[in-house]
C-alpha atoms as a PDB file:
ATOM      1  CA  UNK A   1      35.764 -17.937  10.844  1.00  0.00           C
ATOM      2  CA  UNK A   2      37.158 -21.386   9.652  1.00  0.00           C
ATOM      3  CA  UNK A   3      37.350 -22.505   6.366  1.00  0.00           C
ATOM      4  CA  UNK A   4      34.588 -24.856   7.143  1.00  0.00           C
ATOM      5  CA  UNK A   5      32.474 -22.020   8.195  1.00  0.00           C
ATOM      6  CA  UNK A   6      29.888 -21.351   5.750  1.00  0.00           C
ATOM      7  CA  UNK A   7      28.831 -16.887   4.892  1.00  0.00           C
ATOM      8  CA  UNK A   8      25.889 -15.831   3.929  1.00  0.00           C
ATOM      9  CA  UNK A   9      25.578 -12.240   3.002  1.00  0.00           C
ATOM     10  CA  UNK A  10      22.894 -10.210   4.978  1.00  0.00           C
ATOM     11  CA  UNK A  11      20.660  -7.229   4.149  1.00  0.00           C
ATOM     12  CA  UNK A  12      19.191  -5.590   7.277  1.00  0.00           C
ATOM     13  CA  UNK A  13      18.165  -1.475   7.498  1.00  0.00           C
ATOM     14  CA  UNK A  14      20.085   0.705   9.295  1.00  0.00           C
ATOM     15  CA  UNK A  15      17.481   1.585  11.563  1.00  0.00           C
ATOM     16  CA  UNK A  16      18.108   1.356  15.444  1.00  0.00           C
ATOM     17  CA  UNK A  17      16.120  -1.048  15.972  1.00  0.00           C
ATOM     18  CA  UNK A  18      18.006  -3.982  13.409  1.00  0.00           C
ATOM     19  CA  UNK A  19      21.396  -2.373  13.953  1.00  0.00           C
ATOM     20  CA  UNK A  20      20.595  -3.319  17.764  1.00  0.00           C
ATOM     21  CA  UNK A  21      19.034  -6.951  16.881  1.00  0.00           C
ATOM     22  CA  UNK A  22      22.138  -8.275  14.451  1.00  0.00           C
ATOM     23  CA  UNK A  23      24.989  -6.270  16.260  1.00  0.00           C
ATOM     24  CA  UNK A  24      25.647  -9.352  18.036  1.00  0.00           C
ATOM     25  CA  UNK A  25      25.643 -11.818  14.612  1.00  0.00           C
ATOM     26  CA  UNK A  26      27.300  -9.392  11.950  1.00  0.00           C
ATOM     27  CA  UNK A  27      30.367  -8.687  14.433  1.00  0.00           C
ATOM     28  CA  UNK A  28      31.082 -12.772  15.757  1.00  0.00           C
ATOM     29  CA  UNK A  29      29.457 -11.855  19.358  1.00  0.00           C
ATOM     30  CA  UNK A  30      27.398 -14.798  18.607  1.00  0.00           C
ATOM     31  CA  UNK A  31      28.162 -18.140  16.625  1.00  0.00           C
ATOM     32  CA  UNK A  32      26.539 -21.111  15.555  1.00  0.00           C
ATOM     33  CA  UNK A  33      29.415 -23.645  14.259  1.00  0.00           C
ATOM     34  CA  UNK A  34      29.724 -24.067  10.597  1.00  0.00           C
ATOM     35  CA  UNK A  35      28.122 -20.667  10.115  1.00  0.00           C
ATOM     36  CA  UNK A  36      28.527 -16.650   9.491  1.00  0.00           C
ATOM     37  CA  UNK A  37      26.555 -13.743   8.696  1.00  0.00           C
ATOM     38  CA  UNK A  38      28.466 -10.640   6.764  1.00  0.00           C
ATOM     39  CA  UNK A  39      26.857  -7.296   5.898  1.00  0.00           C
ATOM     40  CA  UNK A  40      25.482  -8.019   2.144  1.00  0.00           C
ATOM     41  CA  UNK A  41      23.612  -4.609   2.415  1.00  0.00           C
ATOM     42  CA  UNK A  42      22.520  -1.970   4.598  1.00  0.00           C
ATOM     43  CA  UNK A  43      19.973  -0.352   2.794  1.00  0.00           C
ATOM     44  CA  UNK A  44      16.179   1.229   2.823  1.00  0.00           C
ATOM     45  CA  UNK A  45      14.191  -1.286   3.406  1.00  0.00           C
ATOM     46  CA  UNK A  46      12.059  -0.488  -0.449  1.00  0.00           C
ATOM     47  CA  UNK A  47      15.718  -1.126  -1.971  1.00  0.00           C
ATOM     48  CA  UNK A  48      16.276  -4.594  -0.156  1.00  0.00           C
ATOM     49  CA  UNK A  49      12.453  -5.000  -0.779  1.00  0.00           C
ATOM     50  CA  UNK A  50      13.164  -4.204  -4.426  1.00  0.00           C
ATOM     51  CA  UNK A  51      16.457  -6.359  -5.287  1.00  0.00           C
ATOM     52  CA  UNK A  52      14.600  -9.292  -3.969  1.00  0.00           C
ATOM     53  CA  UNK A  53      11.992  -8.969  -6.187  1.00  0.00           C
ATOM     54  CA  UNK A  54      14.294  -8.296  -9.237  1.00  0.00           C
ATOM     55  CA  UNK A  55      16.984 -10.173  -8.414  1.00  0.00           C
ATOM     56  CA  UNK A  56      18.555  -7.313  -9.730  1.00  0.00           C
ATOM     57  CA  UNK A  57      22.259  -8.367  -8.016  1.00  0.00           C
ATOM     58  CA  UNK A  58      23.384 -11.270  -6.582  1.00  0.00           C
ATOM     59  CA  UNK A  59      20.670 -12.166  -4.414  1.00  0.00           C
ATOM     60  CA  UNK A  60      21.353 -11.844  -0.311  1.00  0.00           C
ATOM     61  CA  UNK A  61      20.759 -15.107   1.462  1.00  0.00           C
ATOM     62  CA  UNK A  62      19.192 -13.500   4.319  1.00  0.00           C
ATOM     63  CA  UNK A  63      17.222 -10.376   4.220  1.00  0.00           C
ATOM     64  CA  UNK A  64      14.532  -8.459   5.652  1.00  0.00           C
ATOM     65  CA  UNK A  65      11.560  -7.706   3.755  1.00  0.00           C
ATOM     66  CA  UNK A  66       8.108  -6.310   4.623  1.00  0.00           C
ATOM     67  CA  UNK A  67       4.836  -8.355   3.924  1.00  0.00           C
ATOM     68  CA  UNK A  68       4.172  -7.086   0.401  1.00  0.00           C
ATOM     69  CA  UNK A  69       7.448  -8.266  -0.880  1.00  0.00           C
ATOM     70  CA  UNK A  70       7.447 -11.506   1.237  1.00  0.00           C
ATOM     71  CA  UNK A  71       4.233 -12.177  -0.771  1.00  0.00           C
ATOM     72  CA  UNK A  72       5.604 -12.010  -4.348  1.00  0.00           C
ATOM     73  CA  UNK A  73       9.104 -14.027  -3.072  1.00  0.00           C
ATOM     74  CA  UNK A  74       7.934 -16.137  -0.834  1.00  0.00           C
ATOM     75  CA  UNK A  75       8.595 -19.669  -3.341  1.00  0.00           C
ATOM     76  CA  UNK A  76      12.384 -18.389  -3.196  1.00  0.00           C
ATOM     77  CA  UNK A  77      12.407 -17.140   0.448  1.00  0.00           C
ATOM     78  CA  UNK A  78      11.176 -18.664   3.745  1.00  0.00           C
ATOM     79  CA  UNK A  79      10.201 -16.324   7.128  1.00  0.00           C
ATOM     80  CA  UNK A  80      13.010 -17.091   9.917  1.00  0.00           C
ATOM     81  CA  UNK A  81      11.215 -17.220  13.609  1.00  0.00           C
ATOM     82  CA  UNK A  82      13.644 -14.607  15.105  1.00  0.00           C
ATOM     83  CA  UNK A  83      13.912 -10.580  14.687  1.00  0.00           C
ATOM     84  CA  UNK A  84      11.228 -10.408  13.232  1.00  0.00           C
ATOM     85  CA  UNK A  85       9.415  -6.859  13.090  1.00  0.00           C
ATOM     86  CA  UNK A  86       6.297  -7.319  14.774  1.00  0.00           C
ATOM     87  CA  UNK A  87       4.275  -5.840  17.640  1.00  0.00           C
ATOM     88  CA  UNK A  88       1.188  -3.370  19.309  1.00  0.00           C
ATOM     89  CA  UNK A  89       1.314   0.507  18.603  1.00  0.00           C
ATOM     90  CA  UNK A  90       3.833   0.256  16.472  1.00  0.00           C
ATOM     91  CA  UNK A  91       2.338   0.794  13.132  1.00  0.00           C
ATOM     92  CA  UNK A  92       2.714   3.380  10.456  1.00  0.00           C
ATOM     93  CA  UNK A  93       1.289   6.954  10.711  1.00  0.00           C
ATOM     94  CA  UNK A  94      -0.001   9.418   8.018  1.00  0.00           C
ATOM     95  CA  UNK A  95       0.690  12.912   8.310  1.00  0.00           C
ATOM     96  CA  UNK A  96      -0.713  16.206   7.075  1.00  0.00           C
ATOM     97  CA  UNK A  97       0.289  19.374   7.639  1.00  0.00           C
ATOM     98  CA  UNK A  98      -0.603  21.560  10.701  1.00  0.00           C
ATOM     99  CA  UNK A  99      -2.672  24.276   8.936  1.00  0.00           C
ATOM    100  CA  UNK A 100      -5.955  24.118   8.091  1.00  0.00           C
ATOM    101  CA  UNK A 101      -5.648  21.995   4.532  1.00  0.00           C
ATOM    102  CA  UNK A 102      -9.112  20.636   4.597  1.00  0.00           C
ATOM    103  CA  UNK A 103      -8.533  17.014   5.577  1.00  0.00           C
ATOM    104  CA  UNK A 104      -9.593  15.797   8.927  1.00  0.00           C
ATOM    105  CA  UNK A 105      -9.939  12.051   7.783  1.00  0.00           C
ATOM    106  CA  UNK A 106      -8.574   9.251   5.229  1.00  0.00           C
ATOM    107  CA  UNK A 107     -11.006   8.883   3.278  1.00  0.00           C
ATOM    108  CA  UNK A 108     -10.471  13.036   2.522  1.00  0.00           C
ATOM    109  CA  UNK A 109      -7.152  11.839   0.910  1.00  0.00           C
ATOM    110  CA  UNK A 110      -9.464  10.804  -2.105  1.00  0.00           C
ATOM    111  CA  UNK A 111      -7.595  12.469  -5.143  1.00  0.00           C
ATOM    112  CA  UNK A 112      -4.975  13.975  -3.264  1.00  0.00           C
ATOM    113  CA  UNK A 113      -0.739  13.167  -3.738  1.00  0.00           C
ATOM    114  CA  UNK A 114       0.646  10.851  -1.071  1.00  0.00           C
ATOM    115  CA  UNK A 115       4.059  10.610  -0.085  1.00  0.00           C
ATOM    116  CA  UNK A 116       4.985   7.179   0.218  1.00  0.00           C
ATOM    117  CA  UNK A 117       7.861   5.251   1.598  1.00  0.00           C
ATOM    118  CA  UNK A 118       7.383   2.574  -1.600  1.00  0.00           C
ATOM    119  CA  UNK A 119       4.583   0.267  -2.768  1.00  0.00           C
ATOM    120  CA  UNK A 120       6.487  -2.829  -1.490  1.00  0.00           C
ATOM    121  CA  UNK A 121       6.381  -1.949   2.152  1.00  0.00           C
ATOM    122  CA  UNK A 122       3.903  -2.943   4.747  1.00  0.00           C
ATOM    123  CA  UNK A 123       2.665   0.681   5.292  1.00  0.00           C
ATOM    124  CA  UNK A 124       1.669   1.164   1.745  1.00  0.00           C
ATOM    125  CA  UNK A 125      -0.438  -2.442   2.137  1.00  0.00           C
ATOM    126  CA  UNK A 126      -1.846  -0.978   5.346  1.00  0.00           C
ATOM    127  CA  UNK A 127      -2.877   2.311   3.275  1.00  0.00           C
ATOM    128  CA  UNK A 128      -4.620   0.827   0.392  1.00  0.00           C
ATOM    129  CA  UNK A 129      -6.602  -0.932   3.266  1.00  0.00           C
ATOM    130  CA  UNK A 130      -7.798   1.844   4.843  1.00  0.00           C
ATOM    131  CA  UNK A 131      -7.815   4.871   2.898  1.00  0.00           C
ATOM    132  CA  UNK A 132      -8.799   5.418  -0.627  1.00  0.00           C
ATOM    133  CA  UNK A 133      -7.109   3.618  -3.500  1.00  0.00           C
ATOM    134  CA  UNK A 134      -7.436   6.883  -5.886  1.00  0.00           C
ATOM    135  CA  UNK A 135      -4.909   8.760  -4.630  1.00  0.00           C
ATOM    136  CA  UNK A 136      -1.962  10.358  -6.543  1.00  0.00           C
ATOM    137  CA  UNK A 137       1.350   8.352  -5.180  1.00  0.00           C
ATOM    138  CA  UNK A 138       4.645   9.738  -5.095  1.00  0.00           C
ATOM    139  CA  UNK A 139       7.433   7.480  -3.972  1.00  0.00           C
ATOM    140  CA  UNK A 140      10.264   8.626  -1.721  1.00  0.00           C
ATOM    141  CA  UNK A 141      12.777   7.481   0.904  1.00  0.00           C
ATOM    142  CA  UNK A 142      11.065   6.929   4.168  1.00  0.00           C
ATOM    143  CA  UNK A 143      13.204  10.102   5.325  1.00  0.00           C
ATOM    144  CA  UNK A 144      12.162  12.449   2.996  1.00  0.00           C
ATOM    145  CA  UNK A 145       8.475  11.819   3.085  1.00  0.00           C
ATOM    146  CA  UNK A 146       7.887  14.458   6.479  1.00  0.00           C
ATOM    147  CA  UNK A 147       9.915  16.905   4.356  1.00  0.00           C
ATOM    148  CA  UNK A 148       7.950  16.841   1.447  1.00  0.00           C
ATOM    149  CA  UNK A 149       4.920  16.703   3.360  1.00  0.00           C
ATOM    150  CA  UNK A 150       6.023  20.180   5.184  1.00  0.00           C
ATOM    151  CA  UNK A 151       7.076  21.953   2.162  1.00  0.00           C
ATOM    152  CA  UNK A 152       3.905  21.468   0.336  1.00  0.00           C
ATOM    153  CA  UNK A 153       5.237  18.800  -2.070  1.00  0.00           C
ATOM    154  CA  UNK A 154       2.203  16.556  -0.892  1.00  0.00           C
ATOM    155  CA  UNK A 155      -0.649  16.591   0.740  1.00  0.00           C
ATOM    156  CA  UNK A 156       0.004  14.048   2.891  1.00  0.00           C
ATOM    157  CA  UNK A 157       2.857  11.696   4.129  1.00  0.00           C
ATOM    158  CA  UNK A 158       3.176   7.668   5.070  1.00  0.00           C
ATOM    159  CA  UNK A 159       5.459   7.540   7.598  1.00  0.00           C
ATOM    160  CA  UNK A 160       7.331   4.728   8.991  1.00  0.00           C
ATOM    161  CA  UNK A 161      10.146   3.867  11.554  1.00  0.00           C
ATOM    162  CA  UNK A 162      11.356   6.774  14.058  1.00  0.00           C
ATOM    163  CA  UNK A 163       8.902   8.928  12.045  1.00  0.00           C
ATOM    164  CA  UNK A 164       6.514   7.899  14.698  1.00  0.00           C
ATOM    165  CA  UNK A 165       8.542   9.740  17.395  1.00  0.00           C
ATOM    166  CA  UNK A 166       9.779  12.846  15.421  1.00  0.00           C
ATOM    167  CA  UNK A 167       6.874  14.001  12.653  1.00  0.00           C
ATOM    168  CA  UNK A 168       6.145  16.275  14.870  1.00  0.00           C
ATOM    169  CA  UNK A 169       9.403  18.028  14.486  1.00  0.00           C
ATOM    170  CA  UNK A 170       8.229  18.904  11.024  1.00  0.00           C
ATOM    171  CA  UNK A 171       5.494  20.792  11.585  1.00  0.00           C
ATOM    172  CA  UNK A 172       3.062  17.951  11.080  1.00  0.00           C
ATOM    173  CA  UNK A 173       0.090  16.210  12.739  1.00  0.00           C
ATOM    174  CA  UNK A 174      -0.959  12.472  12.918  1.00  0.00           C
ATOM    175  CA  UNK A 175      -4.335  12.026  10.700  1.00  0.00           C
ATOM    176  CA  UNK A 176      -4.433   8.074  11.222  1.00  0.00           C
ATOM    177  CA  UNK A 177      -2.417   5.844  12.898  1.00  0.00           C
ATOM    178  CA  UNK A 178      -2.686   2.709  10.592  1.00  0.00           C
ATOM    179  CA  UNK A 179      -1.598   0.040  13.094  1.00  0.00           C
ATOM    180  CA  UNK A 180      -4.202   1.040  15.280  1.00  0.00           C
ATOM    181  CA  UNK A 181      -6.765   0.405  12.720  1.00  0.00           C
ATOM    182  CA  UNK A 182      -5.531  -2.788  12.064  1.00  0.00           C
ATOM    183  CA  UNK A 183      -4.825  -3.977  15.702  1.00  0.00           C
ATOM    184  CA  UNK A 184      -8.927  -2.660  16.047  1.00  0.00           C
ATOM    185  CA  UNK A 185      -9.772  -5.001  13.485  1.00  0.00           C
ATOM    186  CA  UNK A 186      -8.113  -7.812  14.131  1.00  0.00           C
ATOM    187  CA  UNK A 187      -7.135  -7.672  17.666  1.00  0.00           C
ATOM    188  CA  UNK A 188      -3.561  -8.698  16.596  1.00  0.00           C
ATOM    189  CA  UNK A 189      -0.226  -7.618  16.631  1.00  0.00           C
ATOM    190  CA  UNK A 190       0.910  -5.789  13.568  1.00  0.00           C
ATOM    191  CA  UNK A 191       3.561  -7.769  11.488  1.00  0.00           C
ATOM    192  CA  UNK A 192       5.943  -4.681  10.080  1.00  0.00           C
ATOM    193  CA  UNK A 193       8.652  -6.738   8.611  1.00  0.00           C
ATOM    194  CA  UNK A 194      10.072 -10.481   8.822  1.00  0.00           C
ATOM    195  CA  UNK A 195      13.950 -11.707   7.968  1.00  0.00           C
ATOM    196  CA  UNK A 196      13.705 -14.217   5.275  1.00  0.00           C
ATOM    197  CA  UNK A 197      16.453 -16.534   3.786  1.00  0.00           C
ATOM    198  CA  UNK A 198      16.809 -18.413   0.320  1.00  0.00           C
ATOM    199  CA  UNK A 199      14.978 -21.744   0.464  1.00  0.00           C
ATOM    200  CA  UNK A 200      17.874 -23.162  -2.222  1.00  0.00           C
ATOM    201  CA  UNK A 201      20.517 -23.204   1.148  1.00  0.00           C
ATOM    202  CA  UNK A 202      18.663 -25.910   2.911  1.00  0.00           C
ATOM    203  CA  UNK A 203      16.917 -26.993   5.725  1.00  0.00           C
ATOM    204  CA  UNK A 204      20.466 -27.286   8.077  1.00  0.00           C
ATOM    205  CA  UNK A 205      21.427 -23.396   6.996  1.00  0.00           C
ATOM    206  CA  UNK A 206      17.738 -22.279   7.501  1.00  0.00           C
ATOM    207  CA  UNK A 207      18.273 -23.784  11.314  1.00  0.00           C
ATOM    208  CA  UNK A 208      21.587 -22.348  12.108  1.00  0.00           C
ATOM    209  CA  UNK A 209      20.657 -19.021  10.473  1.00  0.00           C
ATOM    210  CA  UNK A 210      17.552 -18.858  12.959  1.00  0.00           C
ATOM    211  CA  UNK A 211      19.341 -20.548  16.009  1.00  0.00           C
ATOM    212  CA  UNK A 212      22.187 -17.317  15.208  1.00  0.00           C
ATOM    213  CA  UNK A 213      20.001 -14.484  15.177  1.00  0.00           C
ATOM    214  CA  UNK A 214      17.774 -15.469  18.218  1.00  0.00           C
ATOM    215  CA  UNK A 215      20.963 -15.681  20.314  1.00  0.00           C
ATOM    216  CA  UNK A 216      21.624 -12.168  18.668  1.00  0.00           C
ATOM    217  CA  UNK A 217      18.682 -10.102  19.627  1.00  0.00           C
ATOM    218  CA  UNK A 218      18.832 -12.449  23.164  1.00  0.00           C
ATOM    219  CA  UNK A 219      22.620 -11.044  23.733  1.00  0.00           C
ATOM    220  CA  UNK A 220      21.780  -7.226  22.859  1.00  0.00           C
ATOM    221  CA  UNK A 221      18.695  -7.809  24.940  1.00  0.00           C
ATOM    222  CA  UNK A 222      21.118  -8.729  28.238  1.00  0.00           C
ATOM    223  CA  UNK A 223      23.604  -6.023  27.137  1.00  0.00           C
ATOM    224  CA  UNK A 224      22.191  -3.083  25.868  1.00  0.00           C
ATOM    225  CA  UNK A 225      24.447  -0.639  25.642  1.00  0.00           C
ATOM    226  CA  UNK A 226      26.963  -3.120  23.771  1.00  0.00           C
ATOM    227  CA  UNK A 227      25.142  -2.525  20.287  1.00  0.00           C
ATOM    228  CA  UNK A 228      24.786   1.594  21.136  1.00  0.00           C
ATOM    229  CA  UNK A 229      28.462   1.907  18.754  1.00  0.00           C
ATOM    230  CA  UNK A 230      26.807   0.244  16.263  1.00  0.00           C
ATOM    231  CA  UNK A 231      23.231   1.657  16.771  1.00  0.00           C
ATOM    232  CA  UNK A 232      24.983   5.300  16.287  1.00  0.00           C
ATOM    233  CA  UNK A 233      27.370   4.954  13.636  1.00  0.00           C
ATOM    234  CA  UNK A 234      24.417   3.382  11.100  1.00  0.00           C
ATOM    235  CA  UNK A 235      21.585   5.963  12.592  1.00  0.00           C
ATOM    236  CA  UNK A 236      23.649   8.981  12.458  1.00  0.00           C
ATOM    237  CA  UNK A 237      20.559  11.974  12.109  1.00  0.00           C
ATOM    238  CA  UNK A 238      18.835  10.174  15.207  1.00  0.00           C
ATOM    239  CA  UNK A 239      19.520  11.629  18.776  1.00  0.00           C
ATOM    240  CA  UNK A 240      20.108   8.835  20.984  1.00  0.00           C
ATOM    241  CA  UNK A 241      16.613   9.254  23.166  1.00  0.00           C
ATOM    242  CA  UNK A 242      15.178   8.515  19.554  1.00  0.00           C
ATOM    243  CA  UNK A 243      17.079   5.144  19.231  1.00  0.00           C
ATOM    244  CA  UNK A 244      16.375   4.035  22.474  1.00  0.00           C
ATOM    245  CA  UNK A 245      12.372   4.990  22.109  1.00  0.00           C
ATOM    246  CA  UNK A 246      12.853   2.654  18.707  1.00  0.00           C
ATOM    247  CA  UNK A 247      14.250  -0.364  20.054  1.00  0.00           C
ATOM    248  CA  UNK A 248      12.045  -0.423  22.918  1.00  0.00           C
ATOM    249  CA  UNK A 249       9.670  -0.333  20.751  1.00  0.00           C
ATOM    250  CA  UNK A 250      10.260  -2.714  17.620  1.00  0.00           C
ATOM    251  CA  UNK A 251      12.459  -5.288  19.510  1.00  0.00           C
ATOM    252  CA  UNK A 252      10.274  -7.547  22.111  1.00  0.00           C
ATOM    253  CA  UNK A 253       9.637 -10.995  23.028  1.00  0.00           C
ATOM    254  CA  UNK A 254       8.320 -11.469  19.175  1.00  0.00           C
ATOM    255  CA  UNK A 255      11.832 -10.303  17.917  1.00  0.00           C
ATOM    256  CA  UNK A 256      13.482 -13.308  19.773  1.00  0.00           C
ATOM    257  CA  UNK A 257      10.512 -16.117  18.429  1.00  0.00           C
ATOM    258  CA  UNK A 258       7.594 -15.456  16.744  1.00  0.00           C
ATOM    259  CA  UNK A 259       5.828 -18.145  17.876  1.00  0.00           C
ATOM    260  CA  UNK A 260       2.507 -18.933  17.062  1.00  0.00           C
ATOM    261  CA  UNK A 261       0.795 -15.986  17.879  1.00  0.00           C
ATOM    262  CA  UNK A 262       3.123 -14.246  15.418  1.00  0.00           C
ATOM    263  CA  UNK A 263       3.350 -16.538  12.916  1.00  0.00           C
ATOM    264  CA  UNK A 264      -0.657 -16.490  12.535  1.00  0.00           C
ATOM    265  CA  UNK A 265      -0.199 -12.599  12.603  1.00  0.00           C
ATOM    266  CA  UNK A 266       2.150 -12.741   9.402  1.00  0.00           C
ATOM    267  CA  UNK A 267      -0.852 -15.622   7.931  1.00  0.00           C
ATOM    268  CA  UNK A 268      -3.385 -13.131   8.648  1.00  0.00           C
ATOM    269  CA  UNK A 269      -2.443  -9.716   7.355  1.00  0.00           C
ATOM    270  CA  UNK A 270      -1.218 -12.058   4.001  1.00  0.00           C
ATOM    271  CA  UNK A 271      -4.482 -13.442   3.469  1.00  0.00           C
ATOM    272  CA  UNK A 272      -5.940  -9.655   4.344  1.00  0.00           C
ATOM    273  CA  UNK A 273      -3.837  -8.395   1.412  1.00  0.00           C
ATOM    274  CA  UNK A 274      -4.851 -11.094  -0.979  1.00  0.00           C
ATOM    275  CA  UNK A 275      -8.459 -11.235  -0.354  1.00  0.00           C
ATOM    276  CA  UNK A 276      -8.649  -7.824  -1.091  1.00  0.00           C
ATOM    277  CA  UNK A 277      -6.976  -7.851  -4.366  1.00  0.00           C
ATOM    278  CA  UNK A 278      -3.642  -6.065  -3.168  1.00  0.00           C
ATOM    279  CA  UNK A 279      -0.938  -9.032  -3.066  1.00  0.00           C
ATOM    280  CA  UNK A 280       0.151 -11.932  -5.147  1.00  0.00           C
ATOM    281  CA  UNK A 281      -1.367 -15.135  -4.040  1.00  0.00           C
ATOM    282  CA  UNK A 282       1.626 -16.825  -4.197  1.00  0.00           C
ATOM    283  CA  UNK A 283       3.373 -19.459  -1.916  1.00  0.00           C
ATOM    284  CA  UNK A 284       3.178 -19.987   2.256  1.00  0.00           C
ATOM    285  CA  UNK A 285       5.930 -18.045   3.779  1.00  0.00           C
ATOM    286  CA  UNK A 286       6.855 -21.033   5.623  1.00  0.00           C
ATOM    287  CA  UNK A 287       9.540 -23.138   5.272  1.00  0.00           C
ATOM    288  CA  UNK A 288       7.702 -26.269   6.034  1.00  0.00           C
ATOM    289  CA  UNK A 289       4.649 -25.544   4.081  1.00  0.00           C
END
């Protein structure tokens, strides 16, 4: 890095599929001149949801944030066009036990406690769409919602990222698989999650910033086992078949440039939330709206 070379601090998850995506921009495998992305924070995606709603620290300039929270920041933050979280069957499941505990359908989760992975993320949105809004919510890191689910703690479990591949594991069966339901409905791909950065740093840093990250995902894309270090040391309960079935799953041709098909995918399930009642109106997502 020069001394010309402007850092912004970056908050990403550490799940396989954005340790895979950024590998390439955190560690200088990719540049744009004038420019530099550092780790700001790896962290649950409901805490980097959270602190840029709060501002409760010294606010990242880049960060990834799922559509809920986008809503209620979007005058402070605009959507970048690259690694973004977006795509088909790849939507959040809930979970019930295996034994015979009387529900058989969402709308059976009237009354009941939910495990949920926070009220800021996309899955929670995608809930109080589709299943009743009177349930009894108890928030939890996305990893220990399967656990509580098997140990009785709650009824029933939203469950996000590799919980898709390994809910199972826990004893548990798939009573909806949200995505599909809104995929059915709209015939669209599912927007999970977008990377956002602070509107106050400009037009030139929004450009670079995008221009880095596509030639991120586009590098760990050609080389895929360069990232695996990375993918490993940040997902360290995950067996590697489970990482790979992640990437290949939440990193595709959307991840590189949402393009208009994605961008109208992000407008859509926004104005879904809103006309329902469930988001802040709030501003366009877009940077040159």
């Amino acid at each position: 890095m020069t001394t010309a070379d402007r850092e912004l601090l970056f908050g990403f998850s550490p799940c396989p599929n954005d340790a895979f995506a950024f590998w390439a921009a955190v560690h200088g495998r990719v540049r744009v001149p004038g420019l530099r992305l550092s780790i700001g924070a790896i962290a649950d995606i409901e805490a980097l949801n959270r602190r840029a709603i709060e501002c409760s620290e010294p606010p990242l300039a880049v960060t990834k944030l799922s559509l809920p929270a986008l809503a209620r920041v979007a005058h402070r933050y605009a959507v970048l066009p690259a690694v973004a979280a977006l795509g088909f069957g790849c939507g959040p499941l809930v979970v019930r036990r295996g034994e015979d505990d009387g529900i058989a359908t969402l709308q059976q989760l009237a009354g009941r406690s939910i495990a949920i992975p926070g009220r800021n993320t996309t899955a929670f949105l995608l809930f109080a769409m589709f299943a009743p809004r009177d349930c009894r919510f108890v928030e939890a890191r996305f990893e220990q919602v399967m656990p509580m689910v098997a140990r009785g703690e709650c009824d029933a479990g939203l469950v996000i990222h590799e919980g898709r591949f390994t809910y199972s594991q826990h004893g548990l069966l798939a009573l909806a698989d949200l995505g599909a339901l809104w995929e059915q409905r709209t015939k669209a791909p599912l927007p999970l999650g977008v990377i956002a950065l602070r509107r106050d740093l400009g037009r030139q840093c929004y450009d670079d910033a995008a221009a880095l990250l596509a030639a991120s995902v586009e590098l760990a894309r050609r080389q895929p086992a360069a990232p695996r270090g990375f993918v490993r040391e940040l997902a360290q309960e995950l067996d590697d078949a489970v990482c790979d079935r992640h990437i290949e799953l939440y990193v595709n041709d959307f991840t590189v440039d949402l393009g208009e098909r994605g961008r109208r995918a992000i407008d859509e399930l926004l104005a879904a939330g809103r006309g329902a009642g469930l988001l802040d109106g709030g501003a366009s997502p877009w940077w040159e709206d």
